[in-house]
Every structure is written in C-alpha cells, then in structure tokens.
N, C-alpha and C. Protein backbone atom coordinates (compact mmCIF):
# COMPACT_ATOMS: atom_id res chain seq x y z
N UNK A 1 30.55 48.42 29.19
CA UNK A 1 29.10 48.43 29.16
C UNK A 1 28.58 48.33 27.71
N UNK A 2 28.96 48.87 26.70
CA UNK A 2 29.11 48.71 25.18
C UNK A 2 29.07 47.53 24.55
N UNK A 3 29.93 46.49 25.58
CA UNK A 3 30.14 45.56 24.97
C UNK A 3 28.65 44.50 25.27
N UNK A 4 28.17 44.56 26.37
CA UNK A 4 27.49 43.71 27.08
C UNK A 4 26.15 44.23 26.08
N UNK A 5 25.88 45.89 25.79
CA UNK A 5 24.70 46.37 25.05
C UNK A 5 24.70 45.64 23.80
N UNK A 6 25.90 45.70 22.99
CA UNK A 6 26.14 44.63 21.57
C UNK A 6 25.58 43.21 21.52
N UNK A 7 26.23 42.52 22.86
CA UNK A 7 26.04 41.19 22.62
C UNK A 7 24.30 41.22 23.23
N UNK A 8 24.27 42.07 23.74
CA UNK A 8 22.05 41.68 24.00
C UNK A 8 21.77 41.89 22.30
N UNK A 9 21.75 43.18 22.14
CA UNK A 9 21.60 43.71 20.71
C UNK A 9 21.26 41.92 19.68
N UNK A 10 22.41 41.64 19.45
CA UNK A 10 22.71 40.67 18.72
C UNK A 10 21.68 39.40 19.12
N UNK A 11 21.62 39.29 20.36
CA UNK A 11 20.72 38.35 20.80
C UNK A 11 19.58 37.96 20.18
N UNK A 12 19.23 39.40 20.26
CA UNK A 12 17.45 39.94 20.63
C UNK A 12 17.43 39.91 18.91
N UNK A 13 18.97 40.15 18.13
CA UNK A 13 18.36 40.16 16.30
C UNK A 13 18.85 38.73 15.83
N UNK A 14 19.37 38.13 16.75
CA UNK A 14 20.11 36.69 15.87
C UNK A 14 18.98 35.51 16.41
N UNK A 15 18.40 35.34 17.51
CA UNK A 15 17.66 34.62 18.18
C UNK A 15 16.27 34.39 17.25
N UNK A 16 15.64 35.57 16.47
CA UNK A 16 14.30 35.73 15.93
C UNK A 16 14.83 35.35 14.49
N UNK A 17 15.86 35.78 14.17
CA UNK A 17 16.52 35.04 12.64
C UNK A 17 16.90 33.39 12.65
N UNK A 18 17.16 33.03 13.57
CA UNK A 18 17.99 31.78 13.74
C UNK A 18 15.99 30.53 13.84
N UNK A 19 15.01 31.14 14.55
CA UNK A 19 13.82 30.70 14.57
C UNK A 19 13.38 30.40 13.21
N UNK A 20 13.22 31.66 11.94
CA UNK A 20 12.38 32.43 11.11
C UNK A 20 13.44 30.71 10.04
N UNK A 21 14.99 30.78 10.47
CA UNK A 21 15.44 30.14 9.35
C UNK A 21 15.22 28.55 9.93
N UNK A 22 14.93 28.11 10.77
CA UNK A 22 14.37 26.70 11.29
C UNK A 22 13.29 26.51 11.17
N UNK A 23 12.26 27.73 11.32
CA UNK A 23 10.77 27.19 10.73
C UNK A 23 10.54 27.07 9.23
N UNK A 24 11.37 27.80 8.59
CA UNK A 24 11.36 27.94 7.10
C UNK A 24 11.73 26.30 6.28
N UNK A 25 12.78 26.13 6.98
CA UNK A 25 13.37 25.00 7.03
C UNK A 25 12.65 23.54 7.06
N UNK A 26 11.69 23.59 8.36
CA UNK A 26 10.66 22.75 8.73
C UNK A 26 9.58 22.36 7.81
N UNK A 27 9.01 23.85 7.35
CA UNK A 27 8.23 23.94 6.56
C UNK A 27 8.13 22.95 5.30
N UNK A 28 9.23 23.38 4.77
CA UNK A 28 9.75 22.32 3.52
C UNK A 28 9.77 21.00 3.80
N UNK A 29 9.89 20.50 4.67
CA UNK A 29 10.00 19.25 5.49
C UNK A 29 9.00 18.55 5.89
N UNK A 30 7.97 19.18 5.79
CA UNK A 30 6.18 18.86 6.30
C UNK A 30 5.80 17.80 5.43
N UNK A 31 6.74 17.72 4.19
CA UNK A 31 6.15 16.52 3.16
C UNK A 31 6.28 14.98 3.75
N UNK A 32 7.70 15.32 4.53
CA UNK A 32 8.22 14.00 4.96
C UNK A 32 6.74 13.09 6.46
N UNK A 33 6.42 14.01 7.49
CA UNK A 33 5.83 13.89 8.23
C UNK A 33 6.14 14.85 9.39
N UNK A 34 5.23 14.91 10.07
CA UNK A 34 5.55 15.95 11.37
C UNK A 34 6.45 15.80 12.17
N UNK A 35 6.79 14.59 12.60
CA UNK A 35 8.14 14.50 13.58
C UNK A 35 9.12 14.34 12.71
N UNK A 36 9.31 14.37 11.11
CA UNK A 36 10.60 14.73 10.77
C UNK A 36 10.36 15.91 10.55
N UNK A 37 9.72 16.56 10.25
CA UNK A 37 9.51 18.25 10.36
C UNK A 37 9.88 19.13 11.78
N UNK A 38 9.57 18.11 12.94
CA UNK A 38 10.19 18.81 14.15
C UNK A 38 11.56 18.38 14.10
N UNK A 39 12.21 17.47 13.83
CA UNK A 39 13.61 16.52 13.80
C UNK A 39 14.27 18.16 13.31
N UNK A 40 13.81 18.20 11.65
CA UNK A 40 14.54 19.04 11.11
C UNK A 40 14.78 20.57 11.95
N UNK A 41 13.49 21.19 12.57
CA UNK A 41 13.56 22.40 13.11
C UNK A 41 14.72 22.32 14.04
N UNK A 42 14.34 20.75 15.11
CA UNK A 42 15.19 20.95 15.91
C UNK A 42 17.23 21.39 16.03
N UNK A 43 16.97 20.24 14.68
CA UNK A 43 18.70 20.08 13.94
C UNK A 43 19.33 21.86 13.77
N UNK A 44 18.51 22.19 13.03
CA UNK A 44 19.11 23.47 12.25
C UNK A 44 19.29 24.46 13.39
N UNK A 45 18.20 24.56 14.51
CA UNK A 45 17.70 25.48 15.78
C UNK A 45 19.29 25.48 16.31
N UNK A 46 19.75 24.26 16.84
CA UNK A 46 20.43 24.02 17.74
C UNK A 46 22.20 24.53 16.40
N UNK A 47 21.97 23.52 15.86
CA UNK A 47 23.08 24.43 14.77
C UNK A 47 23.42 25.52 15.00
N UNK A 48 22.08 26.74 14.55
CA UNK A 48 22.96 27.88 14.65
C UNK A 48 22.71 28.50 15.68
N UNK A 49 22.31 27.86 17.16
CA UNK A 49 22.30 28.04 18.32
C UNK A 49 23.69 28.27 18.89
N UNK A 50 24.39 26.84 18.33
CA UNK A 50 25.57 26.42 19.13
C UNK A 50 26.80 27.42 18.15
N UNK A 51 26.49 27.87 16.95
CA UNK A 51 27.46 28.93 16.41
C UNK A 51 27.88 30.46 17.02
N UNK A 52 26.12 30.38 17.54
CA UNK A 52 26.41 31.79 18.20
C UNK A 52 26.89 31.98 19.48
N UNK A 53 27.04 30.36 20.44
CA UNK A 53 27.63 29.96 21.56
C UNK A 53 29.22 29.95 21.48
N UNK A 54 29.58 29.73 20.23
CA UNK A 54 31.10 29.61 20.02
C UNK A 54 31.69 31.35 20.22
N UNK A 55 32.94 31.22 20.89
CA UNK A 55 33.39 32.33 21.43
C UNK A 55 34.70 33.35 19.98
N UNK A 56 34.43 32.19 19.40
CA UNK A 56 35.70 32.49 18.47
C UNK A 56 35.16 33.49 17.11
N UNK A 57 33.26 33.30 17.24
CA UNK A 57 32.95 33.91 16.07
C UNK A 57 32.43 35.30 16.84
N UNK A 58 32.77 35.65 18.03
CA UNK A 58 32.70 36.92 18.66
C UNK A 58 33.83 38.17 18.33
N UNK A 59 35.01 38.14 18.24
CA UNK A 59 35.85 38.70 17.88
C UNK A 59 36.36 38.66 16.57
N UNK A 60 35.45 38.06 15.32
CA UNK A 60 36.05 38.44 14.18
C UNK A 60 34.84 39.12 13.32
C-alpha cells in the first residue's frame, strides 16, 4: 500500500513540475511564433512525460 501512496505522491509533485518546466520552456519560444511555442511545450511535455513512464527510473 506504501508503494502505490509513493507513486501517487510523485505524480501529484512530478506532473505540476514537468508543466511549470514546458511552459517555462514555451515561454522563451514565443519569439519564434505561437505554434512553435506550442511545438516546443508539446516536445519537452511529452519528454519528461515518457521518462516518468519508463519503469527502469522507478527502482533506482
């Protein structure tokens, strides 16, 4: 049950960090135009989306 409380835990703090560092990201990007400003959010979003999907960075 510990384990399942951790991985919400982590969710609920990696999910609002993983946003904060794609809009930040975007931001800087606003020079280029708006749909490369969404391009970029999207890129980075899914990035460290799919890191925290990987099973291998759970156990170390």
């Amino acid at each position: 049950m510990e384990l399942i409380q951790i991985i919400i835990l982590v969710l609920i703090i990696y999910i609002p960090v993983i946003v904060l560092i794609s809009l930040i990201r975007a931001l800087f990007s606003t020079r280029k135009g708006k749909a490369y400003a969404k391009e970029k959010f999207k890129d980075i979003f899914l990035h460290f989306f799919l890191e925290l999907l990987n099973p291998f960075n759970w156990f170390l």
